[in-house]
Protein backbone atom coordinates (compact mmCIF):
# COMPACT_ATOMS: atom_id res chain seq x y z
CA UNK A 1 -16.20 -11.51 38.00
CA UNK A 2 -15.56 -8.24 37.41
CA UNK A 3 -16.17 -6.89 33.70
CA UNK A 4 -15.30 -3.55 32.54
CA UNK A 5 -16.87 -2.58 29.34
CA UNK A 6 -15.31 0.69 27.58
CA UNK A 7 -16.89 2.38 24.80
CA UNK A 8 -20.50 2.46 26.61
CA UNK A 9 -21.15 5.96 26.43
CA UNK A 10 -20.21 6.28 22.59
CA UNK A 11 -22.42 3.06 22.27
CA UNK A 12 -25.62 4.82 24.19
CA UNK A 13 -24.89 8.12 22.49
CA UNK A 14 -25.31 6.27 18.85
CA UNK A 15 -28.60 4.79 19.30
CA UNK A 16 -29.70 7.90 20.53
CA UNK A 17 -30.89 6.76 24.31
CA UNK A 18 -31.36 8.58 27.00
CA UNK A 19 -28.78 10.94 29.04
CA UNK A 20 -25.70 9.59 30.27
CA UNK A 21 -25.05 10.06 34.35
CA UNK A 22 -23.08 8.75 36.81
CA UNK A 23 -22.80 9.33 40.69
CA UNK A 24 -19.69 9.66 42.22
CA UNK A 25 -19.29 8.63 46.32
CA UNK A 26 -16.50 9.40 48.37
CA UNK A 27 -16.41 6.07 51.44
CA UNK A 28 -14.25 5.01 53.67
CA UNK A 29 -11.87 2.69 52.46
CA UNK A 30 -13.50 -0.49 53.59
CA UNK A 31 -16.49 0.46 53.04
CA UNK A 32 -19.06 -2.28 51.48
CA UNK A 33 -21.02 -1.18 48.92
CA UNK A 34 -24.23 -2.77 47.18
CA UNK A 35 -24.03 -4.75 44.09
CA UNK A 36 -25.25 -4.06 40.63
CA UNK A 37 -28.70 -5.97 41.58
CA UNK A 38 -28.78 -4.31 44.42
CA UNK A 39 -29.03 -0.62 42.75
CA UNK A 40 -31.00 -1.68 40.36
CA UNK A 41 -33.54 -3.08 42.75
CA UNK A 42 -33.61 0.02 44.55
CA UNK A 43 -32.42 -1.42 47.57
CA UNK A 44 -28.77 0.09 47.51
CA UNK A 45 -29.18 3.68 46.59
CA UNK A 46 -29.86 4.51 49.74
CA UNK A 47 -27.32 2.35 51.59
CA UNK A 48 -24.39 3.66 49.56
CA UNK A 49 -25.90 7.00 50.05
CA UNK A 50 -25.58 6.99 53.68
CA UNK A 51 -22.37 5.77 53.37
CA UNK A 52 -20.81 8.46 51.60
CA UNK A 53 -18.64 10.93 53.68
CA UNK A 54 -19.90 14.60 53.68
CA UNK A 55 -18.52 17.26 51.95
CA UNK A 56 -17.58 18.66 55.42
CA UNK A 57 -16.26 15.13 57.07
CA UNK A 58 -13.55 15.04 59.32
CA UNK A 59 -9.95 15.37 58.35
CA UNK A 60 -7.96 15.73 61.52
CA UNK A 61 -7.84 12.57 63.93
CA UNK A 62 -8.72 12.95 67.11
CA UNK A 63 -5.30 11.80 68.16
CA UNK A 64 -2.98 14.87 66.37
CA UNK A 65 -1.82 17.17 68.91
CA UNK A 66 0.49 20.84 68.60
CA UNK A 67 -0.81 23.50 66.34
CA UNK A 68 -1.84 21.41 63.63
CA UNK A 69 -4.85 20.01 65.77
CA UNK A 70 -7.09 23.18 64.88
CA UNK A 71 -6.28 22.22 61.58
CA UNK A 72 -9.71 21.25 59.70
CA UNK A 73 -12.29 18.63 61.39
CA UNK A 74 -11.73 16.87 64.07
CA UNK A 75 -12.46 13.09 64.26
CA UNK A 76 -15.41 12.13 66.81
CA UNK A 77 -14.06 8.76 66.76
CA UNK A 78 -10.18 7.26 67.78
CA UNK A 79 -8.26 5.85 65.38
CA UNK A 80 -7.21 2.50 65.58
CA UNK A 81 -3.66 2.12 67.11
CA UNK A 82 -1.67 -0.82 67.10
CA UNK A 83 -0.46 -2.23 70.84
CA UNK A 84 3.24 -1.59 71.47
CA UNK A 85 5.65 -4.53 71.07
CA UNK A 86 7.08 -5.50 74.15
CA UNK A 87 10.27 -7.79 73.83
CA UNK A 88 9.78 -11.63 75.36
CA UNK A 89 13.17 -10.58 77.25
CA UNK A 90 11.34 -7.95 78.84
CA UNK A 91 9.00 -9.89 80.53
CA UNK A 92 11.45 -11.57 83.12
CA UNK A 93 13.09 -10.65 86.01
CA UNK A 94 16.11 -8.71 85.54
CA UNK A 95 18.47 -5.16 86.34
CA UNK A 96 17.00 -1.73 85.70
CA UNK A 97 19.84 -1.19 83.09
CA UNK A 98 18.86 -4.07 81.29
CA UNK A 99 15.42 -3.14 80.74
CA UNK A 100 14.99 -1.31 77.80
CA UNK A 101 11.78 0.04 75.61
CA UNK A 102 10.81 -1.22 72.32
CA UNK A 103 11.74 0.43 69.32
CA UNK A 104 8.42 1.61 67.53
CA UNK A 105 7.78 0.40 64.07
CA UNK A 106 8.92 3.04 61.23
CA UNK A 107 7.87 0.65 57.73
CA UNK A 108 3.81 0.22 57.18
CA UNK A 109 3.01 -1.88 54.58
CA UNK A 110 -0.01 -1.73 52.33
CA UNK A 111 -1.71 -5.08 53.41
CA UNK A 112 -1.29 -3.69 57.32
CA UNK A 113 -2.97 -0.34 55.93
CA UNK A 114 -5.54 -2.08 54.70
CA UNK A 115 -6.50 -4.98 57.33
CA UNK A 116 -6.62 -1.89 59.68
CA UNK A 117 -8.69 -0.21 58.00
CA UNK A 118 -11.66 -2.09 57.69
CA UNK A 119 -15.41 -1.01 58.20
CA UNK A 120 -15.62 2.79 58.89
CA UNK A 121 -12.17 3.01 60.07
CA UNK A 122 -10.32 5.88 58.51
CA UNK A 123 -6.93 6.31 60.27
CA UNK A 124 -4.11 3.40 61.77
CA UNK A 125 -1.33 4.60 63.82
CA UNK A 126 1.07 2.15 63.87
CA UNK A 127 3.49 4.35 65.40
CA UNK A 128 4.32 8.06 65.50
CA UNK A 129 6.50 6.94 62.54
CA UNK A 130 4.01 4.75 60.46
CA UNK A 131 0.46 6.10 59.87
CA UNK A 132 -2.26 5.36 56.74
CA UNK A 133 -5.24 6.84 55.70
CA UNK A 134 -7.55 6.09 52.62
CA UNK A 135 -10.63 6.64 50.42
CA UNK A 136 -12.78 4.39 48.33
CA UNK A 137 -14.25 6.05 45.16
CA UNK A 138 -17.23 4.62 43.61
CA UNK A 139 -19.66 5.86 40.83
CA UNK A 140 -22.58 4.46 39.98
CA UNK A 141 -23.15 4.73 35.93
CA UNK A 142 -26.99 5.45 34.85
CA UNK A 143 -29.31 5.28 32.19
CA UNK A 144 -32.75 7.10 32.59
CA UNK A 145 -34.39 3.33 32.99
CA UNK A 146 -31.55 3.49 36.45
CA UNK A 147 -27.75 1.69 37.20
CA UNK A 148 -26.23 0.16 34.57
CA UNK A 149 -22.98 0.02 36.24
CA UNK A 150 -20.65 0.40 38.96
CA UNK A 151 -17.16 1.23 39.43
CA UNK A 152 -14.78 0.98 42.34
CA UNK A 153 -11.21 2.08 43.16
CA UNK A 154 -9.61 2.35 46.57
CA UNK A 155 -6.67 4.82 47.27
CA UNK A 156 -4.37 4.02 50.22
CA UNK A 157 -2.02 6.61 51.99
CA UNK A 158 0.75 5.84 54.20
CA UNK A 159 3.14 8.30 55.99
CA UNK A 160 6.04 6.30 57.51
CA UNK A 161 9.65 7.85 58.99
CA UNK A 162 11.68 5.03 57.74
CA UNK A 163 15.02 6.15 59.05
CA UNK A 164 16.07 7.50 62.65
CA UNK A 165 18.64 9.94 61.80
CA UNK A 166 17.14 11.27 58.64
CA UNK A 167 14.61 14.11 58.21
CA UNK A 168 12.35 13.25 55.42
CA UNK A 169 9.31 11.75 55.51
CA UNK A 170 7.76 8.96 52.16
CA UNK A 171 3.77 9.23 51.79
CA UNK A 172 3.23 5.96 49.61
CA UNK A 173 0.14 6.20 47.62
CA UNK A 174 -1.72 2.73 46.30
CA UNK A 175 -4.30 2.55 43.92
CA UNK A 176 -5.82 -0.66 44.34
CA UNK A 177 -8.88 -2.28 44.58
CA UNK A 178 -10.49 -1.62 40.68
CA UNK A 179 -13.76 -3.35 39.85
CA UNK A 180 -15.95 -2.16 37.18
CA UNK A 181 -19.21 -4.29 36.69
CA UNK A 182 -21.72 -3.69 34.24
CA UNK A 183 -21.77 -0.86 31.83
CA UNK A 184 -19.64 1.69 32.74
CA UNK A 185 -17.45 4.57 31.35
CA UNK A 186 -14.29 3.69 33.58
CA UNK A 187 -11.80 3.78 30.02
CA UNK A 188 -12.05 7.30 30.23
CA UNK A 189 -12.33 8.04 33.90
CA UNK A 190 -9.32 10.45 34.89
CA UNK A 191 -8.16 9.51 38.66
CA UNK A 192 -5.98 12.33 40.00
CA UNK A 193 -3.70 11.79 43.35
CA UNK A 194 -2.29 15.11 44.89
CA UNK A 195 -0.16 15.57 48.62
CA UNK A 196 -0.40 19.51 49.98
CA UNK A 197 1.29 21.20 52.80
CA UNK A 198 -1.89 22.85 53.65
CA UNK A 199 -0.30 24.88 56.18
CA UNK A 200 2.84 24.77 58.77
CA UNK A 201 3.92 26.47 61.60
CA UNK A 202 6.04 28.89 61.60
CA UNK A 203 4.64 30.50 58.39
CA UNK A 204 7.91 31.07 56.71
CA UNK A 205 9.54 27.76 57.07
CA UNK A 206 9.49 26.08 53.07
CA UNK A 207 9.35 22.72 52.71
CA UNK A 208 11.48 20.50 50.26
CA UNK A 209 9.39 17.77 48.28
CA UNK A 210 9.45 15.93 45.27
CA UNK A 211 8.13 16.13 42.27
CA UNK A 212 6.01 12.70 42.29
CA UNK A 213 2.80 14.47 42.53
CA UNK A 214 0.66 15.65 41.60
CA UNK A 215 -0.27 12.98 38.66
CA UNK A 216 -3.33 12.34 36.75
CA UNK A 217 -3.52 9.27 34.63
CA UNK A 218 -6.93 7.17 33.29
CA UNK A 219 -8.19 4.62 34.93
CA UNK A 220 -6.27 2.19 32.78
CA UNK A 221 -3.00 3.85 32.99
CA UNK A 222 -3.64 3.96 36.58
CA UNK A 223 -4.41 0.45 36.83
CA UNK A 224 -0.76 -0.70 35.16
CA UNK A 225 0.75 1.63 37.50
CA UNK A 226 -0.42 2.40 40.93
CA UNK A 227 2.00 3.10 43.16
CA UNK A 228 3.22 6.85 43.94
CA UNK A 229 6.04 7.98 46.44
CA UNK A 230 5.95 11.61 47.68
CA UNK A 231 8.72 12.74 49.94
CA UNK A 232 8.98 15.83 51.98
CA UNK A 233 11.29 17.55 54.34
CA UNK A 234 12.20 20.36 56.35
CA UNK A 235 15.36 21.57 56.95
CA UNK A 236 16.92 21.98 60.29
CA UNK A 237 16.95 25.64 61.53
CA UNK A 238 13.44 27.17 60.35
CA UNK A 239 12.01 25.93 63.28
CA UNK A 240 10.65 27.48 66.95
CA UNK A 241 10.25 26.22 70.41
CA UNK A 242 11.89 26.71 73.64
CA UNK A 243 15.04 25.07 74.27
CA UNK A 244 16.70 25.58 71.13
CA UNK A 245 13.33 22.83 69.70
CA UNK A 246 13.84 23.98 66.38
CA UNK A 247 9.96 22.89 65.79
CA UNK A 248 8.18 22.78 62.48
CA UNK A 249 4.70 21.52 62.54
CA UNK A 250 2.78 20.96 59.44
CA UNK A 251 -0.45 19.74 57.52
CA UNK A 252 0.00 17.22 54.93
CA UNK A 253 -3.24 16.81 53.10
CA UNK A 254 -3.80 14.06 50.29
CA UNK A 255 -6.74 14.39 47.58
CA UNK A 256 -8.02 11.80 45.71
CA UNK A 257 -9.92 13.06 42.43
CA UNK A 258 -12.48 11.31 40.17
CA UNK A 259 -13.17 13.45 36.45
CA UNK A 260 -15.86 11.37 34.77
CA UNK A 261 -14.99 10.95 31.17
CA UNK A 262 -16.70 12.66 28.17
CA UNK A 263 -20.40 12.02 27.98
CA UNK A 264 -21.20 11.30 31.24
CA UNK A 265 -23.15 14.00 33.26
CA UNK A 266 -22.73 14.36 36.71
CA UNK A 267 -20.36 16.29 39.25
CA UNK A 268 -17.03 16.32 38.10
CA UNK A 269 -14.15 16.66 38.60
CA UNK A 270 -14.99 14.56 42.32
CA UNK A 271 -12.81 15.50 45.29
CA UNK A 272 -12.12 13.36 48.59
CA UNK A 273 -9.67 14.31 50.79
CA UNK A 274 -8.79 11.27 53.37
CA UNK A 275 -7.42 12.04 56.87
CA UNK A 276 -4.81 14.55 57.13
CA UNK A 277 -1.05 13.96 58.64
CA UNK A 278 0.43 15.69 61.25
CA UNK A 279 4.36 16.06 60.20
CA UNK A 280 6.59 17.64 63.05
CA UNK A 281 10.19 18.22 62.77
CA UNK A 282 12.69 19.21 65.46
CA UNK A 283 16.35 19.39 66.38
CA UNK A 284 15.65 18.96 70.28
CA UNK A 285 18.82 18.97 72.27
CA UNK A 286 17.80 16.08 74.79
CA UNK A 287 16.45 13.85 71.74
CA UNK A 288 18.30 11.44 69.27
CA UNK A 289 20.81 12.64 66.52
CA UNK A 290 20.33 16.47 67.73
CA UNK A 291 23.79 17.07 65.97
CA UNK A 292 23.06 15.23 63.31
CA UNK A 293 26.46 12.80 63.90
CA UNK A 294 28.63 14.95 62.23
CA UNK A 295 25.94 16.53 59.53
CA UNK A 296 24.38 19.31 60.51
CA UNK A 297 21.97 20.03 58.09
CA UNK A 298 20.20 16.50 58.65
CA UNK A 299 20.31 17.08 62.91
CA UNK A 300 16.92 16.30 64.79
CA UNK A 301 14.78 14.14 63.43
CA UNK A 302 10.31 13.80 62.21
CA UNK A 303 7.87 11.89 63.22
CA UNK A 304 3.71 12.25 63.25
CA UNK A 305 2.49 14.59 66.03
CA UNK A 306 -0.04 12.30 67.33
CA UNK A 307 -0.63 11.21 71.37
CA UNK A 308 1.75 8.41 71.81
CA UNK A 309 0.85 5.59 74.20
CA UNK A 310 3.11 4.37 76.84
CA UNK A 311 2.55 0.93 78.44
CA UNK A 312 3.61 -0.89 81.13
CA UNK A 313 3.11 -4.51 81.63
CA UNK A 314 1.48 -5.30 85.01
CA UNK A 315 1.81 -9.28 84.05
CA UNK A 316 3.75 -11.49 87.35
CA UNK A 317 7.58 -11.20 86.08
CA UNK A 318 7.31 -7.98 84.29
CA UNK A 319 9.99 -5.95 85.86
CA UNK A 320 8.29 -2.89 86.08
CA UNK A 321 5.15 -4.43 87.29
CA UNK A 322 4.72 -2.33 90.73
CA UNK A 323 4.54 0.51 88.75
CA UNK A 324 2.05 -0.52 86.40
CA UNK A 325 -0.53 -1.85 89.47
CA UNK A 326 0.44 1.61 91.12
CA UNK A 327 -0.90 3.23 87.97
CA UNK A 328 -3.72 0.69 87.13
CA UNK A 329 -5.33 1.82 90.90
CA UNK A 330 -4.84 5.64 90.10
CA UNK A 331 -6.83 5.07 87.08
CA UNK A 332 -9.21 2.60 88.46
CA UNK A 333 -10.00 4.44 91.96
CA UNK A 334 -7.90 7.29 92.43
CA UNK A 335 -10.01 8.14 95.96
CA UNK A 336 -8.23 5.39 97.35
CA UNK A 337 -4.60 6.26 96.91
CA UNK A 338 -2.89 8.49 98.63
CA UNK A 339 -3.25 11.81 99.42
CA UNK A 340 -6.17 11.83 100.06
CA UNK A 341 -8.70 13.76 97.90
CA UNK A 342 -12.11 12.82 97.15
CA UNK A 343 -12.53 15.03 93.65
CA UNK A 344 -9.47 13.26 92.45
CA UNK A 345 -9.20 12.21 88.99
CA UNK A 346 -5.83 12.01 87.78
CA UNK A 347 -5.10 12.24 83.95
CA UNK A 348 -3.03 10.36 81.67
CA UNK A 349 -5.40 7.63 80.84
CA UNK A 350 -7.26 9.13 77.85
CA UNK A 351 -6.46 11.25 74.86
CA UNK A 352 -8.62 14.18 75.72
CA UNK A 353 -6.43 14.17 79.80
CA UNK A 354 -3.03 13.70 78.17
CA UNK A 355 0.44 14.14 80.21
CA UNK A 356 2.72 16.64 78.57
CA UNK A 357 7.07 15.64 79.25
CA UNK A 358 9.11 18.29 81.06
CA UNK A 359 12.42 18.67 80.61
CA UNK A 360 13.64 21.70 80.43
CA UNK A 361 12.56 23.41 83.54
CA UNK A 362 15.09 21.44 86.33
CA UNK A 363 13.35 23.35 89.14
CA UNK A 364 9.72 22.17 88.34
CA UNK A 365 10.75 18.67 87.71
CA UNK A 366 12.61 18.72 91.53
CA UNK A 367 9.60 20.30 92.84
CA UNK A 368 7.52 17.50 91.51
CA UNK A 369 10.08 14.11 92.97
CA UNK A 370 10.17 16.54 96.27
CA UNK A 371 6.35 16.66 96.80
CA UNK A 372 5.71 12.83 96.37
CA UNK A 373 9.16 12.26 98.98
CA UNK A 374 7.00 14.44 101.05
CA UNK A 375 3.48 12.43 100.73
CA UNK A 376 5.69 8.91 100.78
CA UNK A 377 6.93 10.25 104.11
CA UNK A 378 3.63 11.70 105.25
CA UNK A 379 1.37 8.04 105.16
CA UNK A 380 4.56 5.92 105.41
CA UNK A 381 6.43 7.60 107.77
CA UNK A 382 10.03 8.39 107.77
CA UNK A 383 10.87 4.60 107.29
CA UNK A 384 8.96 3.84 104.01
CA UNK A 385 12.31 2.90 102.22
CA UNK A 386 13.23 0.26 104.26
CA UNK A 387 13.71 -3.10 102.56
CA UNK A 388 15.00 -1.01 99.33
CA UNK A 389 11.72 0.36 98.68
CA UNK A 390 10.90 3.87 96.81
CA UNK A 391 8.36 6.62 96.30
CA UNK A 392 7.14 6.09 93.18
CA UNK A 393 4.47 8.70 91.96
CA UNK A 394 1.93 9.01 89.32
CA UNK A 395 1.79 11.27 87.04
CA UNK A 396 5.44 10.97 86.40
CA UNK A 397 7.85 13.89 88.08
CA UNK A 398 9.25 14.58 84.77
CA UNK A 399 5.12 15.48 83.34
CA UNK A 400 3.63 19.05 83.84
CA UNK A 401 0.89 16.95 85.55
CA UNK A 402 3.66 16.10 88.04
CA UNK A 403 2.56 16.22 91.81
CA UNK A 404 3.51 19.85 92.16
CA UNK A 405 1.39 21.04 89.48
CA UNK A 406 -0.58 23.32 91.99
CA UNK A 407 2.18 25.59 92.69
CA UNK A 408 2.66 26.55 89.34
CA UNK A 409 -0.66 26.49 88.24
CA UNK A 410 -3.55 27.62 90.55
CA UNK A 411 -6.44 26.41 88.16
CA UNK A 412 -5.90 23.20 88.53
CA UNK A 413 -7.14 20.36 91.63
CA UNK A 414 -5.11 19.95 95.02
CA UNK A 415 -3.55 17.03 95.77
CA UNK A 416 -4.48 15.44 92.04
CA UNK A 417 -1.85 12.47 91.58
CA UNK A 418 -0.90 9.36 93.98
CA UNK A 419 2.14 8.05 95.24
CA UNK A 420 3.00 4.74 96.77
CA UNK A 421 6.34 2.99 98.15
CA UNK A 422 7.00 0.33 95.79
CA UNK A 423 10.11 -2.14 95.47
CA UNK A 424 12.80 0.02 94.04
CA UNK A 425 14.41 -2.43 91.19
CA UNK A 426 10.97 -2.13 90.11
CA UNK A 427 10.70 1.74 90.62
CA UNK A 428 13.97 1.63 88.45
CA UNK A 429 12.86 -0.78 85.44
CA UNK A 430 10.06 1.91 85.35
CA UNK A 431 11.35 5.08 85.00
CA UNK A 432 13.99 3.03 82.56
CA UNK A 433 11.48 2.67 80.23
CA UNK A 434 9.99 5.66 80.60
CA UNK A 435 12.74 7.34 79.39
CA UNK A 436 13.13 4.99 76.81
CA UNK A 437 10.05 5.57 75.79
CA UNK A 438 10.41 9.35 75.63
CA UNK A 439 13.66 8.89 73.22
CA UNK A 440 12.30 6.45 71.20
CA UNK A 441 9.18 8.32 69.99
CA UNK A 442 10.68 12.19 69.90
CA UNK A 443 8.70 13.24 72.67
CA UNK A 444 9.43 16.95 72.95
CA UNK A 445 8.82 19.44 76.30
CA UNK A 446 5.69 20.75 76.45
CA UNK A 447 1.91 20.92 75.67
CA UNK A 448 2.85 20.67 71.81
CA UNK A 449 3.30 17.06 72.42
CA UNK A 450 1.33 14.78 74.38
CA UNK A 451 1.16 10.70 75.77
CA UNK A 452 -1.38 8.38 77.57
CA UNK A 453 -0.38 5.12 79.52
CA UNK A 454 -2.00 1.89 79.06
CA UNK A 455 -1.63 -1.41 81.47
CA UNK A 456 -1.69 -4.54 80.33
């Protein structure tokens, strides 16, 4: 159980003990940390120790892309990213205009933040409209004879996009998780909670937030009332970006601070700051609401500028499951598809090799479908459509890593994608979904935004 005992400090103070300290650790939010017996032993100090993030740990996941990945630290490690929902519907026979993608999630709640987050995990991307970060903060409270006490509190961050057609993003902030055990000075800890726009791109564009933060309370008052919304949004035409994009990237940058209260010696006021977001707004032309349905100053829509994952089900039924094999060999052993080219490695499979959507440049994207008509013909011969097949090719035509990337780029490898005549109800279920896919999550032209492809 538990036990928080206020009043310890002014206790010690009167019978005129030793000095007061207390050592504040900044952990990931499921972080275990030793017990009471365990510091007092000796045998924890050193666990907890190692434990603690550096004053220089990472802030930036490895998965934010656009300008905002320069942005800080970047993560060594992925975050952890929930599968994509693919309808039951979806995995039967059926027409290419029936086939549709799933919609990705846009409400995170705080028991999903937190099962996700367990061990040293720092970041869950539920979708690029629902992400959560966190920080634990514990102190350990000391008398010269060593711990006396321990105190914990967990803060919880999540960044979701809760409506389609609406520009403003909610960054819910929980303060859960308070022990105390021991003899501590927790009734006078100060916890402070505070959401910046560290920096955006362009410059001059000015954000619109509320006033929910920042907030410092006690521990106590923060106990009876932990829960925090901070909005913030951009309005449509401050933005950049080629094809009237209307782009505004941004850094959104919690902090989580621990003052320790009067008394008690040690660093303070104690500063975390958990993972960063990536916000992005845009009023894309070839995306969703880009008129905003009769209200122009809410056109375009947000969402988290983080890689997005496609996938495509190579399961017997799926309807685009020719495509998905096609792509599961390119990964697996691209020497053996076709063209031929034994330095091949074609991207698309990892974050750090991500495909990039093109859209706007007509001319590139018929260069790309022309090339893979030409290799289809080329190992196929003339004849490769009969029985209703088609040339499908990996990477995707409508990518920059599209099979014609060598004529617009010199830098890069010959002959660096495969194609493959496949059944074309299945070619068409594919690129169905892909486009779904692109609408869905507000994937914008370019190599501001980025996706992989998975195959289950």
């Amino acid at each position: 159980m538990a036990v928080v005992l206020p009043g310890a400090p002014s206790a010690a103070a009167a019978d005129g003990s030793a000095e007061l300290t207390a050592r504040t650790y900044m952990l990931a939010p499921g972080a275990v940390t030793p017990s009471l017996a365990e510091l007092k032993a000796g045998t924890g100090a050193q666990r907890l120790g190692m434990a603690a993030l550096p004053e220089d740990a990472e802030t930036t996941p490895m998965e934010v892309v656009g300008p905002a990945a320069a942005y800080g630290k970047r993560a060594s490690t992925p975050a952890v990213i929930a599968p994509a929902e693919r309808p039951a519907e979806a995995l039967t026979f059926m027409s290419p205009a029936a086939v549709s993608y799933p919609e990705p999630a846009r409400a995170l709640t705080l028991e999903e933040c937190r099962g996700n987050l367990a061990g040293a995990s720092r970041v869950y991307v539920k979708s690029r409209f629902a992400v959560c970060t966190g920080l634990k903060v514990t102190t350990v409270w000391e008398k010269q004879s060593g711990a006396v006490g321990t105190s914990s509190y967990t803060v919880y961050v999540r960044g979701t996009v809760p409506k389609e057609a609406d520009r403003t993003m909610y960054f819910d902030y929980d303060v859960t998780d308070f022990t105390a055990v021991g003899s501590t000075g927790v009734s006078g800890l100060k916890i402070g909670l505070k959401g910046d726009i560290a920096a955006d791109w362009p410059a001059a564009a000015t954000p619109v937030t509320s006033k929910t933060l920042p907030v410092t309370k006690t521990w106590l008052e923060m106990r009876s009332n932990p829960h925090f919304t901070h909005s913030v949004r951009y309005a449509p035409g401050q933005g950049t970006g080629a094809g009237a994009a209307d782009l505004v990237a941004a850094v959104y940058q919690p902090e989580v601070t621990s003052t320790l209260p009067a008394g008690w010696v040690g660093e303070s006021p104690k500063t975390g700051k958990p993972f960063m977001f990536a916000p992005r707004w845009d009023s894309a032309s070839y995306l969703r609401n880009s008129t905003g349905a009769g209200n122009p100053a809410n056109k375009g829509g947000a969402a988290f500028s983080m890689i997005a994952t496609l996938e495509y089900s190579s399961q017997p039924g799926a309807p685009e499951q020719a495509v998905a094999e096609h792509i599961k060999q390119a990964f697996a052993n691209p020497k053996a598809t076709k063209p031929l080219n034994a330095l091949k490695n074609v991207p698309g499979d990892t974050i750090q090799e991500p495909l990039h959507r093109l859209f706007l440049d007509q001319k590139r994207l018929d260069r790309n479908r022309a090339v893979s008509v030409r290799e289809c013909k080329r190992y196929w011969g003339a004849n490769y459509t009969d029985g209703g097949k088609e040339c499908d090719e990996f990477p995707f035509a409508s990518t920059y890593e599209g099979s014609a990337i060598d004529e617009f780029d010199p830098h890069v490898e010959k002959n660096n994608f495969s194609v493959q005549p496949i059944p074309g109800d299945q070619n068409g279920a594919g690129g169905t979904l892909l486009r779904g896919f692109y609408n869905a999550n507000r994937i914008i032209d370019g190599p501001e935004d980025g996706f992989i492809v998975k195959i289950n």
